[in-house]
N, C-alpha and C. Protein backbone atom coordinates (compact mmCIF):
# COMPACT_ATOMS: atom_id res chain seq x y z
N UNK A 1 10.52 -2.42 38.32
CA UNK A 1 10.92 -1.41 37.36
C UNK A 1 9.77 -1.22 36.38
N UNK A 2 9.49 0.03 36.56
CA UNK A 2 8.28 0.11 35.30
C UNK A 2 8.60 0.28 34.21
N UNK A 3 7.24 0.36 33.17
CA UNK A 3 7.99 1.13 31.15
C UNK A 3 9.21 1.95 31.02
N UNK A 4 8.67 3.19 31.50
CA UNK A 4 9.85 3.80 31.48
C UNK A 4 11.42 3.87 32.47
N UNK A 5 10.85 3.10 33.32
CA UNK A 5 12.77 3.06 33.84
C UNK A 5 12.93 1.80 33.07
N UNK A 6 12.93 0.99 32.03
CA UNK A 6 13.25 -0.28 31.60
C UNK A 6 13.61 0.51 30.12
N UNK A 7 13.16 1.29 29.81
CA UNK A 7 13.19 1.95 28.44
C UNK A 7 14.56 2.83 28.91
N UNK A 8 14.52 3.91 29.31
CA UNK A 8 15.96 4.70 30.37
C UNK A 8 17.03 3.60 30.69
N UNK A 9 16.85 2.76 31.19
CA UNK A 9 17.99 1.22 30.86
C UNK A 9 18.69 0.92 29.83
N UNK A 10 17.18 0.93 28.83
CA UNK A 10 17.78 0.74 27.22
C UNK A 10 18.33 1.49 26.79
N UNK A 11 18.64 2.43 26.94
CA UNK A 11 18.89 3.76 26.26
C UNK A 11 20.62 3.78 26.91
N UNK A 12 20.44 3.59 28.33
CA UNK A 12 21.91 3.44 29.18
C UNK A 12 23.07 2.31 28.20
N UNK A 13 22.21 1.32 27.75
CA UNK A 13 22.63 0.13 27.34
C UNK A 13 23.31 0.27 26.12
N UNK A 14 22.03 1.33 25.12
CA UNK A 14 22.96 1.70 24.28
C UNK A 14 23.86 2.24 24.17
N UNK A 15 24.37 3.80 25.10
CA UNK A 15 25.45 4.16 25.04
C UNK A 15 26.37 3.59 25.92
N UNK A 16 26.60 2.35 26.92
CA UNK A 16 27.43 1.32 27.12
C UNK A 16 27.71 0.81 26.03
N UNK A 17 27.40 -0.02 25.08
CA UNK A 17 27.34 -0.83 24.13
C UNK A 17 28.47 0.15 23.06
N UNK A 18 28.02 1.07 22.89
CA UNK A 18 28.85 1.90 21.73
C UNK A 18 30.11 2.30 22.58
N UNK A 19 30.38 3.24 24.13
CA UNK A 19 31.46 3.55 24.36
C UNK A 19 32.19 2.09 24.75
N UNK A 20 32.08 1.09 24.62
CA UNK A 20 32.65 -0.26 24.97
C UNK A 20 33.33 -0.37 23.68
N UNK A 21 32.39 -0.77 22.92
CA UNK A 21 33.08 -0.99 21.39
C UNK A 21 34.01 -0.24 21.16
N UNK A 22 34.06 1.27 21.05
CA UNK A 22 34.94 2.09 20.88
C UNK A 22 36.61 1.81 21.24
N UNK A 23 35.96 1.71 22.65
CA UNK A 23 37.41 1.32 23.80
C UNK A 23 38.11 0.22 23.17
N UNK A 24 37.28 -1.20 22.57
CA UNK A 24 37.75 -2.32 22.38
C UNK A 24 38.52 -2.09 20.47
N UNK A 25 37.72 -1.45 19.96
CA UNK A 25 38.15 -0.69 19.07
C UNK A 25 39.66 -0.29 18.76
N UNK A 26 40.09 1.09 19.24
CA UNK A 26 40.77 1.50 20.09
C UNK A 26 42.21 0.40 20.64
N UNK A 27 41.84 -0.47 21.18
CA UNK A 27 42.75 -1.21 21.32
C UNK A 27 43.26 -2.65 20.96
N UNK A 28 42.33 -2.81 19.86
CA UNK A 28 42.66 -3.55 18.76
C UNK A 28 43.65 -2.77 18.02
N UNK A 29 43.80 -1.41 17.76
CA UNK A 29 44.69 -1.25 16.97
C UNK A 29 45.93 -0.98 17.61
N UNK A 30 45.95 -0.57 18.95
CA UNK A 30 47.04 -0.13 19.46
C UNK A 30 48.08 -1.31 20.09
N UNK A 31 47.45 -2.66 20.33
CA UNK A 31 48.32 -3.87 20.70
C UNK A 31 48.66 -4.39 19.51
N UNK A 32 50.02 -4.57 20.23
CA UNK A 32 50.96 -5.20 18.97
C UNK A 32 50.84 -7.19 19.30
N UNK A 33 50.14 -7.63 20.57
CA UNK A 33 49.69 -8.39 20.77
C UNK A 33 48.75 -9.35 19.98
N UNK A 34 49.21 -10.31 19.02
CA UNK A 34 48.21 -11.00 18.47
C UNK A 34 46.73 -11.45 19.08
N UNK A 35 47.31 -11.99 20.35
CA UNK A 35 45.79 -12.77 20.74
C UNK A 35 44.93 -11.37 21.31
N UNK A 36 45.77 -10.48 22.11
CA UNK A 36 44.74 -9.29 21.98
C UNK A 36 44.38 -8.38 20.95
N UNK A 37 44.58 -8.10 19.37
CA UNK A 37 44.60 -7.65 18.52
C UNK A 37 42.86 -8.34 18.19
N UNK A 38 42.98 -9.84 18.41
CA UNK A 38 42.09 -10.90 18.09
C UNK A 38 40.95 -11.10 18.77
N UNK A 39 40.98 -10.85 20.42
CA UNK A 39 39.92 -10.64 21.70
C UNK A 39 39.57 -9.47 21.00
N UNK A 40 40.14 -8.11 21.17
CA UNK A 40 39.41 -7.07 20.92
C UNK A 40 38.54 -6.79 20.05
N UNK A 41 39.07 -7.07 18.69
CA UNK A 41 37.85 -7.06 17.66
C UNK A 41 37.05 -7.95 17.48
N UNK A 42 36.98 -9.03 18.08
CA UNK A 42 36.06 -9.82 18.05
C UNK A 42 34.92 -8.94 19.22
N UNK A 43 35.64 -8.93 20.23
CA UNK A 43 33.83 -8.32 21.25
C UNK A 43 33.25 -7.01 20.40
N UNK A 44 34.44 -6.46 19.81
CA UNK A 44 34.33 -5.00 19.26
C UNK A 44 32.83 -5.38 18.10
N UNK A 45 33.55 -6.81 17.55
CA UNK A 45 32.11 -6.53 16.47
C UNK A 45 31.06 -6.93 17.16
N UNK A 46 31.18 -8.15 18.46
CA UNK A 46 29.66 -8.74 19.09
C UNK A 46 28.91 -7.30 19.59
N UNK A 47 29.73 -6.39 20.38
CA UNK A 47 29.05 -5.25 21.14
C UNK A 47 28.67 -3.85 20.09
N UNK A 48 29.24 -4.47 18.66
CA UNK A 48 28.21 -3.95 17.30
C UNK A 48 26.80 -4.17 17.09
N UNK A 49 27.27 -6.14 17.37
CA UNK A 49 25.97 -6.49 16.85
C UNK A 49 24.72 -5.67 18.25
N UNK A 50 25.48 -6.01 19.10
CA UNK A 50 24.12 -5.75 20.85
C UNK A 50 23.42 -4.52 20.76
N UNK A 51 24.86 -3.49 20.00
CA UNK A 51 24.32 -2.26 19.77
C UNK A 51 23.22 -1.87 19.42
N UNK A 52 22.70 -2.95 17.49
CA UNK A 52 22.04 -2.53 16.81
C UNK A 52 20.85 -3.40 17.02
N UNK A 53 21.15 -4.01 17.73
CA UNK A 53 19.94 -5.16 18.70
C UNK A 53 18.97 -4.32 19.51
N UNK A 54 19.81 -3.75 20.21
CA UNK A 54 19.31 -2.74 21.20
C UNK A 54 18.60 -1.34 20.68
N UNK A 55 19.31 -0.82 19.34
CA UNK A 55 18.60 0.33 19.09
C UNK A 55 17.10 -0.21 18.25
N UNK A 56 17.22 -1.39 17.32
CA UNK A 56 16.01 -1.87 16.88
C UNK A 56 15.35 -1.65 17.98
N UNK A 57 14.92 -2.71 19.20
CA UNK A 57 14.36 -2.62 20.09
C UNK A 57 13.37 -1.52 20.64
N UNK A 58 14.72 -0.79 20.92
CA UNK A 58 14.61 0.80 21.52
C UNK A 58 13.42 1.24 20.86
N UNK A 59 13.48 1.82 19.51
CA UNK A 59 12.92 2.40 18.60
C UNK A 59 11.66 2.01 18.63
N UNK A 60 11.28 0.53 18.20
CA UNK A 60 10.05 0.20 18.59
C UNK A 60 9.77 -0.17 19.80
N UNK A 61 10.06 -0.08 21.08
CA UNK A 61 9.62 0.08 21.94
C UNK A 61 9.02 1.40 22.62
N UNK A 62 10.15 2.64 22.44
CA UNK A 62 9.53 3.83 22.25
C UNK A 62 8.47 4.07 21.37
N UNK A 63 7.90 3.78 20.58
CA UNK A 63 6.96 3.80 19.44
C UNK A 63 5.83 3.49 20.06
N UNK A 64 5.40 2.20 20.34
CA UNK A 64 4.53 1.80 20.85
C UNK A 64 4.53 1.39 22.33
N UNK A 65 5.53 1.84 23.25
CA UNK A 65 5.50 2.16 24.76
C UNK A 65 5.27 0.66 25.36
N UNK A 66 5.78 0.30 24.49
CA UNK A 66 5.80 -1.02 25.08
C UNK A 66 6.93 -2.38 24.66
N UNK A 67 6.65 -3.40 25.44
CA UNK A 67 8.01 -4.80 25.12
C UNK A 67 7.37 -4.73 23.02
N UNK A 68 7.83 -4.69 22.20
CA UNK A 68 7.60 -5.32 20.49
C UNK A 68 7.24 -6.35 20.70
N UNK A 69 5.93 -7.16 19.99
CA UNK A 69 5.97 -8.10 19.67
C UNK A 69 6.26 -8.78 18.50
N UNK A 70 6.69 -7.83 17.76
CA UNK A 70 6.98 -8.17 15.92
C UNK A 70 8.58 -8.28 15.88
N UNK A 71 9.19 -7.57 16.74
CA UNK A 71 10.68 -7.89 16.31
C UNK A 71 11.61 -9.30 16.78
N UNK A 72 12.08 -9.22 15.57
CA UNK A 72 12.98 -11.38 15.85
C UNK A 72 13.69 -10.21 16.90
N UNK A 73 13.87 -10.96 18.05
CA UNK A 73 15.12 -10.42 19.22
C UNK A 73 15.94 -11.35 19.09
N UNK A 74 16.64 -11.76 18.08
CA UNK A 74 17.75 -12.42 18.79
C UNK A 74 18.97 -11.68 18.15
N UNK A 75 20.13 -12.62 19.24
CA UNK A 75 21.31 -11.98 18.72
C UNK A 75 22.43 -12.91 18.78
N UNK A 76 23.39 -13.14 17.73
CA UNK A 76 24.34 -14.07 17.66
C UNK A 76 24.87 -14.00 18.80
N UNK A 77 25.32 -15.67 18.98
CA UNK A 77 26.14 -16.22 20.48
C UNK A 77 27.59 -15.56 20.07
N UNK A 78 28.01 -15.46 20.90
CA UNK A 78 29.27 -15.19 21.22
C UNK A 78 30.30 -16.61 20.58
N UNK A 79 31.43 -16.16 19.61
CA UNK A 79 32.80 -17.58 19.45
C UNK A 79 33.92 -16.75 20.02
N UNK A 80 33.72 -15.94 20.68
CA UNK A 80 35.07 -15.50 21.25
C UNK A 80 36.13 -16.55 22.08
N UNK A 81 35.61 -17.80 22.77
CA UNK A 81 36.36 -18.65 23.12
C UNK A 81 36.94 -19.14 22.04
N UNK A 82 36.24 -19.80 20.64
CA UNK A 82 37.14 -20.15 19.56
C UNK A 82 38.25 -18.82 18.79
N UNK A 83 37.35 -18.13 19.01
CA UNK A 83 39.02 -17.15 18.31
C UNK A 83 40.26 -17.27 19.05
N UNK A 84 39.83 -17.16 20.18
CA UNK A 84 41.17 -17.04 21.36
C UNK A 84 41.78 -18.65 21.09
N UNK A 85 41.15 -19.66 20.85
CA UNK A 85 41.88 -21.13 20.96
C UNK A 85 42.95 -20.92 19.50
N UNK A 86 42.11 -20.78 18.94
CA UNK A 86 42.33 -20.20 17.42
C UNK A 86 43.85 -19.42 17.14
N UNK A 87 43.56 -18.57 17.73
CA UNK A 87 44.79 -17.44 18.02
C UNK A 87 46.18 -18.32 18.50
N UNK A 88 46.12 -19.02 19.52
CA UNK A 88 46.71 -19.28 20.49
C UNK A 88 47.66 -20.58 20.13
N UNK A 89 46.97 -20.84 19.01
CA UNK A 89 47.56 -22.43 18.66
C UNK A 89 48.66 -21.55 17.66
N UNK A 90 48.44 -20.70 17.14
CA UNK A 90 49.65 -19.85 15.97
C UNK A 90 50.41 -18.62 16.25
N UNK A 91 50.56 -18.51 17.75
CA UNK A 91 51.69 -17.27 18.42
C UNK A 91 52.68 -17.78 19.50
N UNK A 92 53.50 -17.27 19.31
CA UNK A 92 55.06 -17.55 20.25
C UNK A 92 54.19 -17.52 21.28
N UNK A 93 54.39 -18.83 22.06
CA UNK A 93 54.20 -19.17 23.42
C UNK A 93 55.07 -17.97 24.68
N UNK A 94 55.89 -17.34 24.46
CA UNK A 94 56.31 -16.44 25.25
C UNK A 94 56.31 -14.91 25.31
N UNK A 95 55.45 -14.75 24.54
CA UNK A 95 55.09 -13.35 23.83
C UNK A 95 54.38 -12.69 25.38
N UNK A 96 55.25 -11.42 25.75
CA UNK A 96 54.66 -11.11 26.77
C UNK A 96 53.64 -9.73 26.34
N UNK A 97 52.49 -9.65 27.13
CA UNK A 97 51.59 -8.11 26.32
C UNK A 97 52.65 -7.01 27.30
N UNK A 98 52.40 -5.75 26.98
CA UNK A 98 52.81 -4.95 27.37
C UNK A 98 51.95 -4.18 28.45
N UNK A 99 52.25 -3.10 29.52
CA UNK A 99 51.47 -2.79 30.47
C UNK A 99 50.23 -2.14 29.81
N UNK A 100 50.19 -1.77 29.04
CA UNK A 100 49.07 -1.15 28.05
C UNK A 100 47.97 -1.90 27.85
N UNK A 101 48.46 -3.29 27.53
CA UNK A 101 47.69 -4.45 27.33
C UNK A 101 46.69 -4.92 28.29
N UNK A 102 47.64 -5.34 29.06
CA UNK A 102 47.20 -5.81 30.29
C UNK A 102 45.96 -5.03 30.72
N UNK A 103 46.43 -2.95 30.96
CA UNK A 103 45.53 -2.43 31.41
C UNK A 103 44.20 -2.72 31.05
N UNK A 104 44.48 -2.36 29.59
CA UNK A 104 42.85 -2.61 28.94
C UNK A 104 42.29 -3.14 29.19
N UNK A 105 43.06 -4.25 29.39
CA UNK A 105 42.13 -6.05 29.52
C UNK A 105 41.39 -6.22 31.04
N UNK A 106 41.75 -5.35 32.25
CA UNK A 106 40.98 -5.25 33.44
C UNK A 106 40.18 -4.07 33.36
N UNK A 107 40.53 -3.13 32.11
CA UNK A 107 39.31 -2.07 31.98
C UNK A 107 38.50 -2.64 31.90
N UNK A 108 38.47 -3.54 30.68
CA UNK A 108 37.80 -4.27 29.51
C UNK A 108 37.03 -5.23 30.32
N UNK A 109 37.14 -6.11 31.70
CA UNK A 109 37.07 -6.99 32.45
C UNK A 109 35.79 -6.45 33.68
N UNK A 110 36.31 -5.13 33.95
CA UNK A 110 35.12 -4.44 34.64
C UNK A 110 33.56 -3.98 33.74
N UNK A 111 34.17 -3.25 32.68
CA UNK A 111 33.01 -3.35 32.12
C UNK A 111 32.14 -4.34 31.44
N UNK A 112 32.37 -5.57 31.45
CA UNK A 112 31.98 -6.83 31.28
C UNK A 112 31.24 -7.39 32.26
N UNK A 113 31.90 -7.18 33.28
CA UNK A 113 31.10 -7.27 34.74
C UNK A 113 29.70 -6.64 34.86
N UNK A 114 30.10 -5.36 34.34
CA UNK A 114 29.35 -4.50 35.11
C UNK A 114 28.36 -4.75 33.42
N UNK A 115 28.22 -5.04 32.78
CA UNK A 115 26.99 -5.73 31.39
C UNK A 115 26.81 -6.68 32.11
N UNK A 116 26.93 -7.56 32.69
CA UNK A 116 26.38 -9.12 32.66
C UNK A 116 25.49 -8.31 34.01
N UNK A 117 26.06 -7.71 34.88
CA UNK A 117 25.21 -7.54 35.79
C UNK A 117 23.79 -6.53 35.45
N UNK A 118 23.96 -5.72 34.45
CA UNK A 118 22.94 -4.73 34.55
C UNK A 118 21.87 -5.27 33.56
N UNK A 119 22.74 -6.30 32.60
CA UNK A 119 21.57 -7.16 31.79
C UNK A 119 20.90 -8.55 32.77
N UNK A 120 21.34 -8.90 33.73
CA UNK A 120 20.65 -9.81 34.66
C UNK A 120 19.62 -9.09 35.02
N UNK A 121 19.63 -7.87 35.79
CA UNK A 121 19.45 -6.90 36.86
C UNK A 121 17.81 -6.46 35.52
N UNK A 122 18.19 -6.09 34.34
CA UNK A 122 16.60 -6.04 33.44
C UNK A 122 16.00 -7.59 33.25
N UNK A 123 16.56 -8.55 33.06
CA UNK A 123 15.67 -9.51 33.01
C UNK A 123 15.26 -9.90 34.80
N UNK A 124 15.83 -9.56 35.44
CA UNK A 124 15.05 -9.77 36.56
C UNK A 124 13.69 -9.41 36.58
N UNK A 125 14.20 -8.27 36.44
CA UNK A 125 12.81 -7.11 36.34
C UNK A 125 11.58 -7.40 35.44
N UNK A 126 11.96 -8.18 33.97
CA UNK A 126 10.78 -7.93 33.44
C UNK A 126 10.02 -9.37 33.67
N UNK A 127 8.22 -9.25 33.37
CA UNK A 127 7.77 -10.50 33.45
C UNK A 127 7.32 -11.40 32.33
N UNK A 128 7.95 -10.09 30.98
CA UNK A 128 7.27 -10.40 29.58
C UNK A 128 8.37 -11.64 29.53
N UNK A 129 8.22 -13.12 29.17
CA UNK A 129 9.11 -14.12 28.68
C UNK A 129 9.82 -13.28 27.68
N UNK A 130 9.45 -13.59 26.46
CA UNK A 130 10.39 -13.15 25.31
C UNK A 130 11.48 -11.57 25.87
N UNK A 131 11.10 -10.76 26.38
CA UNK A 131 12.00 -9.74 26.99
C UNK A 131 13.18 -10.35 28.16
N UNK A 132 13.08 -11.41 29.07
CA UNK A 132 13.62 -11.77 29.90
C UNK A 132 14.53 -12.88 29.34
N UNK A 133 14.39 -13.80 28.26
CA UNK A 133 14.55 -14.53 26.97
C UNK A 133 16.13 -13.44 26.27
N UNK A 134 15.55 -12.63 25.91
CA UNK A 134 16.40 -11.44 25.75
C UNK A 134 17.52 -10.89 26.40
N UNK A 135 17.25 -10.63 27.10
CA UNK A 135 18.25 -9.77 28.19
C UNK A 135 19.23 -11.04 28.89
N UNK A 136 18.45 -12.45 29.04
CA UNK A 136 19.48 -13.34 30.06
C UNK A 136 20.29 -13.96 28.75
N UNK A 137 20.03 -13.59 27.21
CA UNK A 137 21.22 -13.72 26.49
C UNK A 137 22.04 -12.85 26.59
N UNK A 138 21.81 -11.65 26.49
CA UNK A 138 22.96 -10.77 26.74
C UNK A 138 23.57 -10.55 27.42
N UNK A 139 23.22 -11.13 29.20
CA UNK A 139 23.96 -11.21 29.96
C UNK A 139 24.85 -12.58 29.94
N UNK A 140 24.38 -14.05 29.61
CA UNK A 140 25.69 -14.74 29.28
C UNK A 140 26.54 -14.36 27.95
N UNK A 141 26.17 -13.73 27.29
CA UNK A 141 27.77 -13.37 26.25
C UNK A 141 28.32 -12.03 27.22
N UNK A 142 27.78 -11.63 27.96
CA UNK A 142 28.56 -10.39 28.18
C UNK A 142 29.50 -11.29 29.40
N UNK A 143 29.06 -12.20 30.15
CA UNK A 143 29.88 -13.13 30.94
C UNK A 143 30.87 -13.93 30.63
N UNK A 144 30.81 -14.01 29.18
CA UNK A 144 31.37 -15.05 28.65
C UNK A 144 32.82 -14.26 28.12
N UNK A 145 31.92 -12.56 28.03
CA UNK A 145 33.58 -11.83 27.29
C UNK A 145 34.08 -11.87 28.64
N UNK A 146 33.13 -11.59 29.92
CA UNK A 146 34.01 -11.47 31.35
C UNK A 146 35.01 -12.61 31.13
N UNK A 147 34.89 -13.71 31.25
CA UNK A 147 35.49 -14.81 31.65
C UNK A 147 36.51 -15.31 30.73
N UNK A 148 36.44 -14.29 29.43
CA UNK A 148 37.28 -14.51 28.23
C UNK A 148 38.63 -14.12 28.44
N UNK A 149 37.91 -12.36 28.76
CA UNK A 149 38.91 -11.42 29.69
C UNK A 149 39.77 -11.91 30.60
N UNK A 150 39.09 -12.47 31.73
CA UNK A 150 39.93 -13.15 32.58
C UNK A 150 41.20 -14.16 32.35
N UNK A 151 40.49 -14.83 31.26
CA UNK A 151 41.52 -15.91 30.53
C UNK A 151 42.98 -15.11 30.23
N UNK A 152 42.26 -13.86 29.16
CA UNK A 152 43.70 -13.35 29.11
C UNK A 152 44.36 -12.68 29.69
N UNK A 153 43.77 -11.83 30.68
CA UNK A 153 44.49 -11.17 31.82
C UNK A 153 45.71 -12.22 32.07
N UNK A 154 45.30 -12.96 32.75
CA UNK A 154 46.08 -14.29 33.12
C UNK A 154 47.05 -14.71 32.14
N UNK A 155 46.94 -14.75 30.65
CA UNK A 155 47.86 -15.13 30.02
C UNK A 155 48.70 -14.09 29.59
N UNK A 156 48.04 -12.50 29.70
CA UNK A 156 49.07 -11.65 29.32
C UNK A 156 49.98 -11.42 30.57
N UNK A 157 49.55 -12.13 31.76
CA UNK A 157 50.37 -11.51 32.88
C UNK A 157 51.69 -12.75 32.92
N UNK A 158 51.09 -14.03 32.35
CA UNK A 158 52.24 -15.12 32.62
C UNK A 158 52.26 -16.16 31.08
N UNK A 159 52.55 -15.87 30.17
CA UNK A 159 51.61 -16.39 29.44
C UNK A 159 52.63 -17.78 29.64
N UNK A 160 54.06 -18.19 30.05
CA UNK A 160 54.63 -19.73 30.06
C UNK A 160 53.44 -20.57 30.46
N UNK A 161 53.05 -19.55 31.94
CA UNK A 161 52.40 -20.67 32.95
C UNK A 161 50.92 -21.28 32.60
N UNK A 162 50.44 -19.63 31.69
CA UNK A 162 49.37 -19.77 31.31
C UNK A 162 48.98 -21.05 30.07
N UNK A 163 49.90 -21.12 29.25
CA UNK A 163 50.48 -22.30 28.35
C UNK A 163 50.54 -23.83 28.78
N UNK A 164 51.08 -23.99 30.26
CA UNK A 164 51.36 -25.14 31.03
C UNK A 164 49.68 -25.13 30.91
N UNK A 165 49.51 -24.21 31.95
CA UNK A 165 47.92 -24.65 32.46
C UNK A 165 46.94 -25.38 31.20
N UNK A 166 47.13 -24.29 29.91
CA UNK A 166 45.78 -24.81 29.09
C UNK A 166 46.33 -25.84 28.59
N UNK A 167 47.59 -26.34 28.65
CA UNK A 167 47.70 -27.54 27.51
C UNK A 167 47.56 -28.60 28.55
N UNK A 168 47.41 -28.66 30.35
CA UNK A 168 47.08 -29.88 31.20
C UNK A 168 48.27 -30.36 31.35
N UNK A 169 49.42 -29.86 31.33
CA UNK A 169 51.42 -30.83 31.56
C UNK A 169 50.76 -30.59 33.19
N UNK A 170 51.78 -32.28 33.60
CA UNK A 170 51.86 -32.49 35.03
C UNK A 170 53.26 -32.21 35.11
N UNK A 171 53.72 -32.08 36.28
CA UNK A 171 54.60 -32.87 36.76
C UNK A 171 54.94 -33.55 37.17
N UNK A 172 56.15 -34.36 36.96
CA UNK A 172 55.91 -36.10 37.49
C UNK A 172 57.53 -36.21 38.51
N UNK A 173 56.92 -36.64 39.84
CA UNK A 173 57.83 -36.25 40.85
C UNK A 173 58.79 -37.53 40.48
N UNK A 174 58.90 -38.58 39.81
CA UNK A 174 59.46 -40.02 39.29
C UNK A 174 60.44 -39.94 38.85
């Protein structure tokens, strides 16, 4: 991938980054669901921060047509696993989400996918360290909302069982 299809990426990235947020946005307010009220705005603000990560970048990369070497690239890790533990220890164990919920959360689940893959897919590509440094962070938080997602898919679809599972109860055939 050369300058400019890596720059055309960035640019893709940004308006992923913003219509994501939106969506997650969006359905932070519309679930009456605590722990999804709590997932949503939490990625809602990380895929803020990626946003404005990305347009810094952008800007001076367009500028001088090339990877920046002056800008700090980093970008806060992801605690979306602690919000969700967080959440979870202070809501009715039987609280079911509604089909609304649910949907989002495999919208929400694809396009997570489809970030972790297209931010792998640029650090593949580049050979600058600090750019590849870059991008393979943004693809584990964007994996990490995948796998967050997944968590709750699963708990909005069962949340008793989902409850059994995270707290480790056996059953004891005795």
């Amino acid at each position: 991938m050369d300058e400019k299809e890596r720059l055309n990426a960035l640019e893709l990235a940004l308006n992923n980054e913003t219509r994501e947020r939106e969506f997650y946005l969006i359905h932070a307010g519309l679930t009456k669901n605590p722990l999804g009220k709590a997932m949503f705005k939490q990625i809602a603000d990380e895929e803020l921060e990626h946003y404005e990560r990305l347009r810094e970048l952008h800007k001076k990369w367009e500028k001088q047509e090339k990877w920046p070497e002056t800008l700090p690239l980093t970008v806060k890790n992801t605690n979306i696993k602690e919000i969700l533990v967080n959440t979870l220890k202070n809501i009715d164990k039987t609280a079911k989400a509604d089909a609304g919920d649910l949907e989002a959360v495999k919208v929400a689940v694809d396009f997570e996918k489809k970030g972790t893959q297209f931010y792998t897919k640029l650090r593949d590509a580049s050979t600058n360290p600090r750019e590849k440094e870059f991008f393979d962070l943004l693809a584990m938080i964007e994996n990490e909302h995948y796998l967050s997602l997944r968590d709750a898919e699963e708990y909005f679809t069962d949340p008793t069982s989902w409850f059994i599972k995270a707290e480790h109860h056996t059953m004891d055939g005795g």
